[in-house]
Protein backbone atom coordinates (compact mmCIF):
# COMPACT_ATOMS: atom_id res chain seq x y z
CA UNK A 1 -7.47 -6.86 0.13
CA UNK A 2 -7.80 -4.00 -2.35
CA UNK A 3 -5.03 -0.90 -2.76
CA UNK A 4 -4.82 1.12 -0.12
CA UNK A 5 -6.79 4.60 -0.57
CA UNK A 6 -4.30 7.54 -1.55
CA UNK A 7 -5.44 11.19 -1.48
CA UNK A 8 -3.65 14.86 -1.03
CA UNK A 9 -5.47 17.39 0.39
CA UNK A 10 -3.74 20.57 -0.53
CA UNK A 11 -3.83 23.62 2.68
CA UNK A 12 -2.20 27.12 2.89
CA UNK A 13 -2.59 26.57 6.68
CA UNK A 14 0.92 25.84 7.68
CA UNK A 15 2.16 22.39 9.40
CA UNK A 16 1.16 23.68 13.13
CA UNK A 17 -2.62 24.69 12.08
CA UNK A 18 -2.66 21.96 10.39
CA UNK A 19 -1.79 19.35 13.05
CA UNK A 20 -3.58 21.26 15.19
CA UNK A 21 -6.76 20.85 13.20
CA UNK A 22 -6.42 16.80 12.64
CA UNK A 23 -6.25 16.55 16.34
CA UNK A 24 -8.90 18.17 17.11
CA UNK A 25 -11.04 16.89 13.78
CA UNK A 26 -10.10 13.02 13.68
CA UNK A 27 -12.41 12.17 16.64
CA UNK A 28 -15.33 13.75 14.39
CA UNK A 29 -15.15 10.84 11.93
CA UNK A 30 -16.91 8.23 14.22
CA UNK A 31 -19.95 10.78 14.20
CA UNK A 32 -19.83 10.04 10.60
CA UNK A 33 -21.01 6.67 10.48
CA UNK A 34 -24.13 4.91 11.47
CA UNK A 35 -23.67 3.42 15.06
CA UNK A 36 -20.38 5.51 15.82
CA UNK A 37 -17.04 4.17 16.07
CA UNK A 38 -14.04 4.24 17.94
CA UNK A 39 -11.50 6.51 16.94
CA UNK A 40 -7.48 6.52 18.13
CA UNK A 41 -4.74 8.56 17.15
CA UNK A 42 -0.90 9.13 17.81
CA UNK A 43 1.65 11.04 15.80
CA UNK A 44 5.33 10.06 14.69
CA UNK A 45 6.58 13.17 14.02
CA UNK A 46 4.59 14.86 11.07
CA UNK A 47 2.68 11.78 10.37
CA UNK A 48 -0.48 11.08 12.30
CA UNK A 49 -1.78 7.28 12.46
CA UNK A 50 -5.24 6.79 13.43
CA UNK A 51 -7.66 3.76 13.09
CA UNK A 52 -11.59 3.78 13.31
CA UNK A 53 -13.09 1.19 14.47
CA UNK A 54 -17.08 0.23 13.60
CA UNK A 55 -19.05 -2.78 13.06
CA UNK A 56 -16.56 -5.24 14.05
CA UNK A 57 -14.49 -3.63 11.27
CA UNK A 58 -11.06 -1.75 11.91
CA UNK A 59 -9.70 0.89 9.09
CA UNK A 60 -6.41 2.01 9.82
CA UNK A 61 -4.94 5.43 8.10
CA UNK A 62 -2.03 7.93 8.25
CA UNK A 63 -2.02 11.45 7.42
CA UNK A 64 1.35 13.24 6.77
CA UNK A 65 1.35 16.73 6.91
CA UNK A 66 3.46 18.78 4.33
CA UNK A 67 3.89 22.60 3.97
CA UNK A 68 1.09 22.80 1.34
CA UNK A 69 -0.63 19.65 1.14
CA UNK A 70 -1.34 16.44 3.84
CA UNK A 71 -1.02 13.06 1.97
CA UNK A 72 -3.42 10.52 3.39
CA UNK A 73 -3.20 7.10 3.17
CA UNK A 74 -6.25 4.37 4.11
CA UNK A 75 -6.19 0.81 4.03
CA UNK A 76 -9.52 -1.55 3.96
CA UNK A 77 -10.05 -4.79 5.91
CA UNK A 78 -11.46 -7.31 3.11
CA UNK A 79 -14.77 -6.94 3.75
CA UNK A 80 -14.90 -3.43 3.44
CA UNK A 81 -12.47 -3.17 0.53
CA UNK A 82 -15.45 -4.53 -1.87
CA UNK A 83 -16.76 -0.92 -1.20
CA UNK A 84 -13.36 1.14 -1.82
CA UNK A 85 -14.89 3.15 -5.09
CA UNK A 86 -17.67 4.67 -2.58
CA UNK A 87 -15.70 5.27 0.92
CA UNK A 88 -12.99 7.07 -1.64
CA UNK A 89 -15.55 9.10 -2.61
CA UNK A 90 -16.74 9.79 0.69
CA UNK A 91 -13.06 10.34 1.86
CA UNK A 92 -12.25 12.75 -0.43
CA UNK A 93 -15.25 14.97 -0.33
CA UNK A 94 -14.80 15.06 3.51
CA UNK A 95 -11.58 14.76 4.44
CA UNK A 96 -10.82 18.43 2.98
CA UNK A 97 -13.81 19.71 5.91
CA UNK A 98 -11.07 18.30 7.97
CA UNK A 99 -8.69 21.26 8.09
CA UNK A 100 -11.90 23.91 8.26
């Protein structure tokens, strides 16, 4: 299994508009990939854990939301860890469309 993914996204949103936002945006990454997924989410305080789930495949992730930034953190099954260089790429060009 390959390092987990590890991206800020910096906001000027503030923590409510911000969780607020990821609610209402997480569900939109299963319309992001070919098929759909499953998407499930629950927060621990200002940390939101949420897993997709596609193609027999199950990516869990948490997003912790700070005043100015949310730090997001996304770990690979081994199959799809041998494509980490272009789902990071993917992540962090959309993940920002997140809190828009």
């Amino acid at each position: 299994m390959s390092a987990p993914i590890s991206l800020d996204i910096p906001h000027k949103l503030g923590k409510a508009a911000v969780r607020e936002r990821l609610d209402g945006g997480v569900g939109k990454i299963g319309r992001l990939i070919p098929g759909g997924a499953t998407v499930e989410h629950r927060w621990e305080g200002d940390t939101m854990h949420f897993t997709v789930g596609a193609m027999g495949q199950s990516v869990a992730a948490q997003a912790t939301v700070f005043d100015d930034k949310v730090h997001a953190v996304v770990s690979l099954p081994g199959f799809l860890s041998l494509f980490s260089g272009q789902i990071e790429s993917v992540i962090r060009s959309e993940a920002p469309k997140l809190l828009k």
